[in-house]
Protein backbone atom coordinates (compact mmCIF):
# COMPACT_ATOMS: atom_id res chain seq x y z
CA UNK A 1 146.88 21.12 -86.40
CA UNK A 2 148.59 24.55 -85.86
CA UNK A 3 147.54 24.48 -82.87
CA UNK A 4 149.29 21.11 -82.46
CA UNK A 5 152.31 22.80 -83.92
CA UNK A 6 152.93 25.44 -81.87
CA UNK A 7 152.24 23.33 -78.80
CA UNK A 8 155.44 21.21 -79.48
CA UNK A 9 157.47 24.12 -80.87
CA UNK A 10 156.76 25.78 -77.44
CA UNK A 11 157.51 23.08 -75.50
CA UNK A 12 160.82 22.16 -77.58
CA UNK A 13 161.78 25.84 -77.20
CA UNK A 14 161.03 25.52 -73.00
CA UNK A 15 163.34 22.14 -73.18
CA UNK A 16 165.95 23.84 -74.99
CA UNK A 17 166.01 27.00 -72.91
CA UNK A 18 166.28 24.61 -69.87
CA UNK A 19 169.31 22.13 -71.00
CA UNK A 20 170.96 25.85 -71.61
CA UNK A 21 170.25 27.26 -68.02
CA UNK A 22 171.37 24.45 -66.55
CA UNK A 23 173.87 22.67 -68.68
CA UNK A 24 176.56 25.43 -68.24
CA UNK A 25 177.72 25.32 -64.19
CA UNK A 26 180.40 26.71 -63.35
CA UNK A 27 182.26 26.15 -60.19
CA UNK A 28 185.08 26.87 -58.46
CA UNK A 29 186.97 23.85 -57.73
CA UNK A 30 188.99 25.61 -54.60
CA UNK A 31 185.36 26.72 -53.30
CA UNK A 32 183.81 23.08 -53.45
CA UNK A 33 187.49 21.23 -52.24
CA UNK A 34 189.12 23.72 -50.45
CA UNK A 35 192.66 22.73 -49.20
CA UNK A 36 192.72 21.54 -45.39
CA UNK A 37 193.89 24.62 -43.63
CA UNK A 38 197.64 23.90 -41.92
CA UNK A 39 196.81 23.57 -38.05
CA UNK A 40 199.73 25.02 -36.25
CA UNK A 41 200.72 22.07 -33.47
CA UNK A 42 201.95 24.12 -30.26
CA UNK A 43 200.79 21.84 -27.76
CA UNK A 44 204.25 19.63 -27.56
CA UNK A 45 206.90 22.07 -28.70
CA UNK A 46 210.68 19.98 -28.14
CA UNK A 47 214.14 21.81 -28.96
CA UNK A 48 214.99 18.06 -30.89
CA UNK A 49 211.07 17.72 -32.52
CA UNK A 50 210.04 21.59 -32.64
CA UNK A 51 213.23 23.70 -33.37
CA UNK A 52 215.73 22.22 -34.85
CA UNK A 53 213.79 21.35 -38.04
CA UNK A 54 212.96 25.04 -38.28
CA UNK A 55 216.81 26.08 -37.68
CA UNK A 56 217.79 23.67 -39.93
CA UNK A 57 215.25 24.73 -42.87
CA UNK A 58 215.93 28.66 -41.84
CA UNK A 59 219.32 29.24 -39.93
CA UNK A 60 221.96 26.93 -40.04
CA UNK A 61 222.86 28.08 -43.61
CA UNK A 62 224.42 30.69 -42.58
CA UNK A 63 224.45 30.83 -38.47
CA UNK A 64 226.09 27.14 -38.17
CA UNK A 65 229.22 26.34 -36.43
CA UNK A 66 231.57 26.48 -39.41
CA UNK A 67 230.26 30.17 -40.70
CA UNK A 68 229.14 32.00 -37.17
CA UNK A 69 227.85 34.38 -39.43
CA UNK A 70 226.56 37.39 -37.04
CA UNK A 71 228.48 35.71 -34.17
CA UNK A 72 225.18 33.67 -34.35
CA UNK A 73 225.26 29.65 -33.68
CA UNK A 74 222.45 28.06 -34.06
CA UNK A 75 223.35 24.59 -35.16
CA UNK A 76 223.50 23.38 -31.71
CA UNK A 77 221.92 23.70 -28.75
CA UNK A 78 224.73 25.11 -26.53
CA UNK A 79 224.97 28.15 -28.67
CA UNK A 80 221.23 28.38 -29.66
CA UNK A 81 219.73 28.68 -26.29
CA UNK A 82 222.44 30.74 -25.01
CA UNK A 83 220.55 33.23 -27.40
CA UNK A 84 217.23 31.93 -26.38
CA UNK A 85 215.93 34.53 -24.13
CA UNK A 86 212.72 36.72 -23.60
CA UNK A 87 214.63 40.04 -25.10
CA UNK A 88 217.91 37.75 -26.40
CA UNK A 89 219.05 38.09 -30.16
CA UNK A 90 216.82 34.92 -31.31
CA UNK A 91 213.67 36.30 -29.96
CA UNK A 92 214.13 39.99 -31.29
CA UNK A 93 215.42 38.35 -34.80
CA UNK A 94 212.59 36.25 -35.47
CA UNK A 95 210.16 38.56 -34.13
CA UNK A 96 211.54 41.26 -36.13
CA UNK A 97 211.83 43.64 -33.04
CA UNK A 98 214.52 45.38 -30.99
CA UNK A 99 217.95 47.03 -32.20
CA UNK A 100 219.02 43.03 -34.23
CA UNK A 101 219.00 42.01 -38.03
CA UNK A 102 215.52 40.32 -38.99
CA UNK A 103 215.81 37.25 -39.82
CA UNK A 104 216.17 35.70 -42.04
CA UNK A 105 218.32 38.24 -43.08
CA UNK A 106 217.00 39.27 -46.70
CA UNK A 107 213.78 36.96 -46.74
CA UNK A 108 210.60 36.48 -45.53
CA UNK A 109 209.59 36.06 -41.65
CA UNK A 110 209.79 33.13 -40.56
CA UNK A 111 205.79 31.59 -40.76
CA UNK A 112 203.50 32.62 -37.61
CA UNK A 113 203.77 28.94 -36.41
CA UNK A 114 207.62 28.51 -36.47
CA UNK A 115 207.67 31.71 -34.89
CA UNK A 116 205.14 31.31 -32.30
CA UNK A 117 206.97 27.46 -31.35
CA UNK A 118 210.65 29.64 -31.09
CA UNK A 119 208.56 31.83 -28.50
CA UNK A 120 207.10 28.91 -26.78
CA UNK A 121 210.58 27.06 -25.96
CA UNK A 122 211.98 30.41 -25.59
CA UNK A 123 209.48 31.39 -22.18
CA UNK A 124 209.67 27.96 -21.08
CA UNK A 125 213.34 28.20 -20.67
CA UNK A 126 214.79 26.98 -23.83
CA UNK A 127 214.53 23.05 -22.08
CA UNK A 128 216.66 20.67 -24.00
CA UNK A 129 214.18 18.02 -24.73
């Protein structure tokens, strides 16, 4: 009968240390769903599809036709790829080289995609498309 006893209270005692062990899991919901990284689309960069979204969400505040802050346009496209050249104000702005401001002035760089679709329709000649 002890014998009996101590059976069940060892066995009770094995159940209960396993529901603890396992019962308490902890994971990180970022590690088991992690967000779809942002794939930077450079394969069909367009002045009308490409860059003016990112002028409009970075430059035209305060380079557009009614400030010309900087002497800087960039609210069309006459102005904007008269700038648009290999070592032209646009290129050494955004790319935070040469003797210009960086822009934007007083913020963050532009992101490594918007800058690296500025570049691409900069060397192919600025093509209004």
């Amino acid at each position: 009968m002890i014998y009996m006893k101590n059976v069940i209270r060892l066995a009770s005692l094995l159940l209960l240390i396993s529901i603890t062990l396992t019962g308490c899991y902890y994971d990180k919901e970022n590690e088991l769903y992690p967000s779809p990284k942002t794939v930077c689309d450079t394969t069909h960069v367009t002045y009308s599809k490409s860059i003016v979204p990112i002028m409009v969400a970075n430059c035209n505040v305060c380079h557009s036709t009614a400030l010309q802050q900087g002497y800087i346009i960039t609210d069309t496209y006459n102005y904007l790829s008269g700038l648009a050249s290999p070592d032209g104000p646009l290129y050494n702005g955004i790319n935070w080289v040469g003797g210009v401001s960086k822009m934007p002035k007083g913020g963050a760089k532009l992101s490594d995609c918007d800058v690296a679709k500025i570049n691409i329709w900069i060397r192919a000649g600025a093509p209004n498309n």
